[in-house]
Each structure stands twice: as structure tokens, then as C-alpha cells.
PDB file of N, CA and C in Angstrom:
ATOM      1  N   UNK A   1      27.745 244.792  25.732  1.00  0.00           N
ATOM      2  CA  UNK A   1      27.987 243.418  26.094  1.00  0.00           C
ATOM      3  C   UNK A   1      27.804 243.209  27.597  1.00  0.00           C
ATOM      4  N   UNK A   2      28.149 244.126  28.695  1.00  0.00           N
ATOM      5  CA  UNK A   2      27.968 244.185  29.607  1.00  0.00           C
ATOM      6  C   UNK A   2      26.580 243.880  30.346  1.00  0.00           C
ATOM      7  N   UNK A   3      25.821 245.240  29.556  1.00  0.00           N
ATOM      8  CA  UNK A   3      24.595 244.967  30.128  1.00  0.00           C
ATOM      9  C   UNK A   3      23.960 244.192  29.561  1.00  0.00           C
ATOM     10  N   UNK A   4      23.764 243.142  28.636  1.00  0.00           N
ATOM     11  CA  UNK A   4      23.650 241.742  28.216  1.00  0.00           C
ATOM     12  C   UNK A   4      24.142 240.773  29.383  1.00  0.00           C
ATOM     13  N   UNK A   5      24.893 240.809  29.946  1.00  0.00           N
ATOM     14  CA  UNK A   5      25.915 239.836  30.970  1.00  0.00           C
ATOM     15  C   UNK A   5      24.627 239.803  31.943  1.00  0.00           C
ATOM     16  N   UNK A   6      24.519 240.978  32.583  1.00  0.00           N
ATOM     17  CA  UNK A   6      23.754 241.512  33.489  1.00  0.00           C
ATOM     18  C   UNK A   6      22.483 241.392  33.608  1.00  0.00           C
ATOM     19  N   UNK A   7      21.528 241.643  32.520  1.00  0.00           N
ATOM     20  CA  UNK A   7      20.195 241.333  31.974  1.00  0.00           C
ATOM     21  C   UNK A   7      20.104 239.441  32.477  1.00  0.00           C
ATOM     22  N   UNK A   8      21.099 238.496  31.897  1.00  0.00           N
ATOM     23  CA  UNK A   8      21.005 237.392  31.206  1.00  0.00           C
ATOM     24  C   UNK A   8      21.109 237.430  33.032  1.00  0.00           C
ATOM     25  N   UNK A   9      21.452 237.610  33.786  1.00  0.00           N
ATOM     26  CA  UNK A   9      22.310 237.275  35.173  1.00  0.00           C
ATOM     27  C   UNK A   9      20.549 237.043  36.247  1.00  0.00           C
ATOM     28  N   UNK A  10      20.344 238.082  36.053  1.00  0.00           N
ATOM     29  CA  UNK A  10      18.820 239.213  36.574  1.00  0.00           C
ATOM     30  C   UNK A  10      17.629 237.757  36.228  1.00  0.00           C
ATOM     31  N   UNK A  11      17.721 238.238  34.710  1.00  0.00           N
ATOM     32  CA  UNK A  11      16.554 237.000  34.562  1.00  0.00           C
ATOM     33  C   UNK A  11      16.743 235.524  34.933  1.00  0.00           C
ATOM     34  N   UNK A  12      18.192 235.102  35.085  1.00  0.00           N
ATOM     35  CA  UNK A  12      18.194 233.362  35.566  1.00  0.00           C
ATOM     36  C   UNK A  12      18.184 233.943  37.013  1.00  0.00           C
ATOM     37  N   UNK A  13      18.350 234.507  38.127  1.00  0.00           N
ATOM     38  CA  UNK A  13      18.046 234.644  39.072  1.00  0.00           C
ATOM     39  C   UNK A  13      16.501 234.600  39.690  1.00  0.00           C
ATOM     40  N   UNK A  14      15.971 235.747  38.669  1.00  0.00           N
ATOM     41  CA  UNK A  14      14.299 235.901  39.048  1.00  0.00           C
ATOM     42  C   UNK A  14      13.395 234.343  38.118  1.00  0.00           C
ATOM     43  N   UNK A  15      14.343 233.478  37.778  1.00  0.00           N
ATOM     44  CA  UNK A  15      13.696 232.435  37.198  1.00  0.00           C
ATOM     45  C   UNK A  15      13.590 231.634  38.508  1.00  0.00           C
ATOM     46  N   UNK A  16      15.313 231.218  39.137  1.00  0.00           N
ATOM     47  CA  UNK A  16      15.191 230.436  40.012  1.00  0.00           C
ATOM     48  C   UNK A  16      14.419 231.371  41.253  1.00  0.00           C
ATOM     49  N   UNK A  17      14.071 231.951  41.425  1.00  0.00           N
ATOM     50  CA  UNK A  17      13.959 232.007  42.542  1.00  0.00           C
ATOM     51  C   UNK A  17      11.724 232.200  42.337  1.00  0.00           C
ATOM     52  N   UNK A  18      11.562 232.240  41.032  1.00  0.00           N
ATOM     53  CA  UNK A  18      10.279 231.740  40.941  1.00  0.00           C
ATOM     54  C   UNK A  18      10.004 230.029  40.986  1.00  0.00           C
ATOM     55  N   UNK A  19      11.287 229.769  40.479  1.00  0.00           N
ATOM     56  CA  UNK A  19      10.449 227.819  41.061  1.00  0.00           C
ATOM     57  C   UNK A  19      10.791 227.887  42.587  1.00  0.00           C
ATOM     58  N   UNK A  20      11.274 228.309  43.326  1.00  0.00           N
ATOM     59  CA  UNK A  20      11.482 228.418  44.849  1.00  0.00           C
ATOM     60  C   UNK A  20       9.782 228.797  44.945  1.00  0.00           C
ATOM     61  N   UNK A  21       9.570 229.434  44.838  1.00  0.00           N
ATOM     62  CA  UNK A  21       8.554 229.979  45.565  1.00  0.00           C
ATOM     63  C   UNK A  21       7.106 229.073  45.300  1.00  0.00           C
ATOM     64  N   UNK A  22       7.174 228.788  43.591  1.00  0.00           N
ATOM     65  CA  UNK A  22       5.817 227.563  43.345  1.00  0.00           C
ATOM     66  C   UNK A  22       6.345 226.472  43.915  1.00  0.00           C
ATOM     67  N   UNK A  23       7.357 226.050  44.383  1.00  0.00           N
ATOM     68  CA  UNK A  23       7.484 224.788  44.726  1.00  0.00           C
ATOM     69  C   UNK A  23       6.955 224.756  46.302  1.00  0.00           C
ATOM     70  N   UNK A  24       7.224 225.533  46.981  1.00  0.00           N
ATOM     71  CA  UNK A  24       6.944 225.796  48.481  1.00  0.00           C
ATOM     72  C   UNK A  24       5.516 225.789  48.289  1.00  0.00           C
ATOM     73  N   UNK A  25       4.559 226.869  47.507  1.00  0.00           N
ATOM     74  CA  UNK A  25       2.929 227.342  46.990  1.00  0.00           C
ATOM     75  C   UNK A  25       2.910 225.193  47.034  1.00  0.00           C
ATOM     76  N   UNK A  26       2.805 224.604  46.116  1.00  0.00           N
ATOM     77  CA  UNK A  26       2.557 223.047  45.853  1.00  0.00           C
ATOM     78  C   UNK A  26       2.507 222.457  46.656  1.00  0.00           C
ATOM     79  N   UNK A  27       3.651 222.639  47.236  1.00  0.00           N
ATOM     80  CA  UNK A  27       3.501 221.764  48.891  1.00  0.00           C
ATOM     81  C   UNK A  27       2.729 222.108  50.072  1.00  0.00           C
ATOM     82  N   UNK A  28       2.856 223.350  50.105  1.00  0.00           N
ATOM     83  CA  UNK A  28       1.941 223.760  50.849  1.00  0.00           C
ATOM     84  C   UNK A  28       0.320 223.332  50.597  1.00  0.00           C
ATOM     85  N   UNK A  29      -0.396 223.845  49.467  1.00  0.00           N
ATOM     86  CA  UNK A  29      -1.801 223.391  49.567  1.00  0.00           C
ATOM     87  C   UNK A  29      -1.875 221.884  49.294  1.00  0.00           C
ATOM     88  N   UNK A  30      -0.632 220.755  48.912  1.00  0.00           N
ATOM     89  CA  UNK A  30      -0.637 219.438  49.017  1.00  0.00           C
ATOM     90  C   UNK A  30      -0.827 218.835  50.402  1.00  0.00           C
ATOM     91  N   UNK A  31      -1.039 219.726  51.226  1.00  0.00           N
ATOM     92  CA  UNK A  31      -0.604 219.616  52.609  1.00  0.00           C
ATOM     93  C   UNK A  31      -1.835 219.710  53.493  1.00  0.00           C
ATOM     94  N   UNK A  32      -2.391 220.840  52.606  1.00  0.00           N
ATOM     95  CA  UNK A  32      -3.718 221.092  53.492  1.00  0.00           C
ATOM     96  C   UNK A  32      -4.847 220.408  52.044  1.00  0.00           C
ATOM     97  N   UNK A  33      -4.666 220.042  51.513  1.00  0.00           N
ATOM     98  CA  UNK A  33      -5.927 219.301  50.784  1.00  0.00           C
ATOM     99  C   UNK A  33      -5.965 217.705  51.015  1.00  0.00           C
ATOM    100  N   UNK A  34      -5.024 217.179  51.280  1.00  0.00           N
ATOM    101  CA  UNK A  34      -5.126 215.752  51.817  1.00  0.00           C
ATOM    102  C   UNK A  34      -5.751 215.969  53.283  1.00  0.00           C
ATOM    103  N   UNK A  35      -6.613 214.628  53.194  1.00  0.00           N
ATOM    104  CA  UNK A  35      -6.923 214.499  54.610  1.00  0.00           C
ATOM    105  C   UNK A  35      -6.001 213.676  55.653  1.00  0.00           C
ATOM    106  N   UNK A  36      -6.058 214.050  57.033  1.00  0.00           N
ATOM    107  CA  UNK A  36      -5.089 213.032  57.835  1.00  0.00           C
ATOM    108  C   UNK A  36      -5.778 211.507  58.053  1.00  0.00           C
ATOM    109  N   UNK A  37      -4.883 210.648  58.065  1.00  0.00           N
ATOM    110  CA  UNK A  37      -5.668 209.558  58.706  1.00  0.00           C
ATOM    111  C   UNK A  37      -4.698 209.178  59.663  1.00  0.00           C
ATOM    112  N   UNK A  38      -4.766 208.518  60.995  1.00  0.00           N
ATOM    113  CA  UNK A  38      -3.908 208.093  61.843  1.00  0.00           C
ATOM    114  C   UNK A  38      -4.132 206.673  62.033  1.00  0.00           C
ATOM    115  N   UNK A  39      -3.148 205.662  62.461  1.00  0.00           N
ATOM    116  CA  UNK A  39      -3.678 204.151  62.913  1.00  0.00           C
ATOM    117  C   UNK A  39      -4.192 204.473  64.493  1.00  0.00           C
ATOM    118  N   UNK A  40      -4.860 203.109  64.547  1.00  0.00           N
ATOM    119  CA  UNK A  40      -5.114 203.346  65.618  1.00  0.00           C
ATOM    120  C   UNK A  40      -4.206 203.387  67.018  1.00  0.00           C
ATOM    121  N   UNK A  41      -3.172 202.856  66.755  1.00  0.00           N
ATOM    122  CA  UNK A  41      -1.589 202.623  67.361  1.00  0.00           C
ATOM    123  C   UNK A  41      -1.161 204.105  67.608  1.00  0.00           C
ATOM    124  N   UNK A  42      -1.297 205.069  66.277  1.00  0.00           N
ATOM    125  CA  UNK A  42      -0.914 205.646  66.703  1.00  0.00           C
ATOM    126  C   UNK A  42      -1.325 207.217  67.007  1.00  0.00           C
ATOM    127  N   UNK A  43      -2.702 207.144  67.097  1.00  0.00           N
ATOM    128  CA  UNK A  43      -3.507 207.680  67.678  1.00  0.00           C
ATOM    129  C   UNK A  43      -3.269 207.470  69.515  1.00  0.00           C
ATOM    130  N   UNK A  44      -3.186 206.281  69.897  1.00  0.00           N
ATOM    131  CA  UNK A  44      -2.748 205.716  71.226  1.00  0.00           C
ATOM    132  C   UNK A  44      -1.442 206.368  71.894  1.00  0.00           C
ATOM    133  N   UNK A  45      -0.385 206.188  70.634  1.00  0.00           N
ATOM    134  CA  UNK A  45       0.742 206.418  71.339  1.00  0.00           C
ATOM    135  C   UNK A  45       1.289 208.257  71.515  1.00  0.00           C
ATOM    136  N   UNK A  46      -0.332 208.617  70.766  1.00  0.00           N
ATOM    137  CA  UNK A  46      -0.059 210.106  70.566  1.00  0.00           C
ATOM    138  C   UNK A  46      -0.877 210.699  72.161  1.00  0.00           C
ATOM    139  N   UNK A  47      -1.550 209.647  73.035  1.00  0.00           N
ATOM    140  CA  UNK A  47      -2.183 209.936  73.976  1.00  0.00           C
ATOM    141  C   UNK A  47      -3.240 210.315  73.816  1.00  0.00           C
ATOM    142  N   UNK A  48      -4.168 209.777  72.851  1.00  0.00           N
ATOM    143  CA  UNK A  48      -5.364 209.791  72.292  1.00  0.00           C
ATOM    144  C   UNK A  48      -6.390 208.615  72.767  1.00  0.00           C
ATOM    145  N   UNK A  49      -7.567 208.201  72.304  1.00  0.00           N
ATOM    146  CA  UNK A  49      -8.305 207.340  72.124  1.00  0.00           C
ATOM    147  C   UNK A  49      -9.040 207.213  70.773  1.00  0.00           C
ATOM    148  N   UNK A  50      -8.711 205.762  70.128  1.00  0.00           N
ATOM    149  CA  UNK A  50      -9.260 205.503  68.455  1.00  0.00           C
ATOM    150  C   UNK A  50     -10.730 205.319  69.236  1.00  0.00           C
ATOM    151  N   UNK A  51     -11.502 206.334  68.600  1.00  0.00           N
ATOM    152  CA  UNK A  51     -13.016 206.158  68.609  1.00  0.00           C
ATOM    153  C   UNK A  51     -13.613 205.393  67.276  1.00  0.00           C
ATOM    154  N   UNK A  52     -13.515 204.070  67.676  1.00  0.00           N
ATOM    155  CA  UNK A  52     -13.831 203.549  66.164  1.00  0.00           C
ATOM    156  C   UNK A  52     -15.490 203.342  65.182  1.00  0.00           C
ATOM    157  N   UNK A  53     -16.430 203.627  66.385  1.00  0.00           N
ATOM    158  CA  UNK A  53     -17.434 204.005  65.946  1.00  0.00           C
ATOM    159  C   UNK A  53     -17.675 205.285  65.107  1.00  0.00           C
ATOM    160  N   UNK A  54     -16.837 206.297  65.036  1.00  0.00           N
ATOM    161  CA  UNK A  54     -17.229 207.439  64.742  1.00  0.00           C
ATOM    162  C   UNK A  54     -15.678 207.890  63.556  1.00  0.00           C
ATOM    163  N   UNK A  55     -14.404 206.822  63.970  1.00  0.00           N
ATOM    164  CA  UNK A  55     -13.496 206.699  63.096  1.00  0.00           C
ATOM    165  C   UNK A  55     -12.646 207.694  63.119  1.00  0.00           C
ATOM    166  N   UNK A  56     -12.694 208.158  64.670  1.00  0.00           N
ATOM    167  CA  UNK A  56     -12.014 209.135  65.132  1.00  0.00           C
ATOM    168  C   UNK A  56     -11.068 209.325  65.924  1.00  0.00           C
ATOM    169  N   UNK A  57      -9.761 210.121  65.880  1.00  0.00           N
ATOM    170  CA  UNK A  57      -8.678 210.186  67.707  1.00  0.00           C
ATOM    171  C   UNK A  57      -9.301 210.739  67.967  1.00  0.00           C
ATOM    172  N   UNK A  58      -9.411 210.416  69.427  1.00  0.00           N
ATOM    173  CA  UNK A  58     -10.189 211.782  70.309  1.00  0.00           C
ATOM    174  C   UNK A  58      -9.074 212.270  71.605  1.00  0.00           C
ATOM    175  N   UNK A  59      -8.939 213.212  71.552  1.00  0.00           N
ATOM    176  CA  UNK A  59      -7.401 213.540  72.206  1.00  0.00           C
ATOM    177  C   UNK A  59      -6.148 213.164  72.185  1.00  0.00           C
ATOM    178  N   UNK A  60      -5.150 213.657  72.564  1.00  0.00           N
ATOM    179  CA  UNK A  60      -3.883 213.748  72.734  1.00  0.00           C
ATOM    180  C   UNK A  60      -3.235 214.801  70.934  1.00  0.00           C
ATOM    181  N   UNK A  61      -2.560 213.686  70.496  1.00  0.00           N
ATOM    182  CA  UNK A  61      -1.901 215.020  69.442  1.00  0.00           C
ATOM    183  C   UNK A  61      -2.330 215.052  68.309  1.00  0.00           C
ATOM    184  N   UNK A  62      -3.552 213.866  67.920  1.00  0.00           N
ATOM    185  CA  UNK A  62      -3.706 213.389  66.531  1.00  0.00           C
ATOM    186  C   UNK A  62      -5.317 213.808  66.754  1.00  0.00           C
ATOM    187  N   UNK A  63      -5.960 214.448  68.097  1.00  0.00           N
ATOM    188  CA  UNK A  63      -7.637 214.904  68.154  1.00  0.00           C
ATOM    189  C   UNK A  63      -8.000 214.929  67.115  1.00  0.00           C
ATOM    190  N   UNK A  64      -8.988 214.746  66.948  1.00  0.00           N
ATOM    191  CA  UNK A  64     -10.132 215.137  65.714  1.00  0.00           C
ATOM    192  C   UNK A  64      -9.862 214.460  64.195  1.00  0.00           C
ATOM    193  N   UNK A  65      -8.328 213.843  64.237  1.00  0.00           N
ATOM    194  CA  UNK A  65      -8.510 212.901  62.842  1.00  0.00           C
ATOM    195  C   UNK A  65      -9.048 211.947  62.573  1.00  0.00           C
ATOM    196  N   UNK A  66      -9.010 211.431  61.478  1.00  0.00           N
ATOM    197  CA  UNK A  66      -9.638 210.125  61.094  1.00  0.00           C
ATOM    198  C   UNK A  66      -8.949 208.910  60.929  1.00  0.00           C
ATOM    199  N   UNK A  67      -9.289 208.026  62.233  1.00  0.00           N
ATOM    200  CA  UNK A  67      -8.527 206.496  62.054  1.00  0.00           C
ATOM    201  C   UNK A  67      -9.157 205.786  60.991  1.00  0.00           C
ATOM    202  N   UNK A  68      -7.752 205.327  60.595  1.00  0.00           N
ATOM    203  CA  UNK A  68      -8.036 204.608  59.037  1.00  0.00           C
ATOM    204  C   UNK A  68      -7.685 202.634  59.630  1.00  0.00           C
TER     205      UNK A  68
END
């Protein structure tokens, strides 16, 4: 009965602690498969410039994204 207790203990542990880990995996590549877009506001207030010909920040913290 014991090692039943124990077994049952083991496996709800290594359960939760597998959705810990896909849940972090999900977010993570949710993260890097979206693209950024910034306004142009705040591309500005990031110390950038909205390059709107090309639909781009161009410096400060938001460089190289795409103003939407």
C-alpha cells in the first residue's frame, strides 16, 4: 500500500511538472514566431525614428522593427 502511495505521489509530480515545462516551450516559440510591430509614437518615445517609407524604427530600443 505504501509503495502505491508513493508511485501515485512520483507520477502526479512528474505530471505537473511536465505542463510546467510545455507551458514555458509555448510561450516561448509564441514569442519568437510573431512578428514585432511598434507605433510610430512609440518607436519615438523609444528614441528611435518611424522610417515610414521602408515601415521601419530605425534606432533607439525598438531598431529594426516594423511600424504598423
Amino acid at each position: 500500500m505504501r509503495i502505491g502511495r508513493i508511485l501515485a505521489a512520483v507520477i502526479a509530480t512528474a505530471a505537473l511538472a511536465g505542463l510546467g515545462l510545455t507551458g514555458a516551450a509555448t510561450a516561448t516559440a509564441a514569442a519568437q514566431g510573431n512578428p514585432s510591430y511598434v507605433t510610430p509614437s512609440e518607436c519615438k518615445q523609444g528614441g528611435g525614428t518611424a522610417d515610414l517609407t521602408d515601415n521601419l524604427c530605425k534606432g533607439g530600443t525598438h531598431d529594426g522593427e516594423k511600424v504598423d
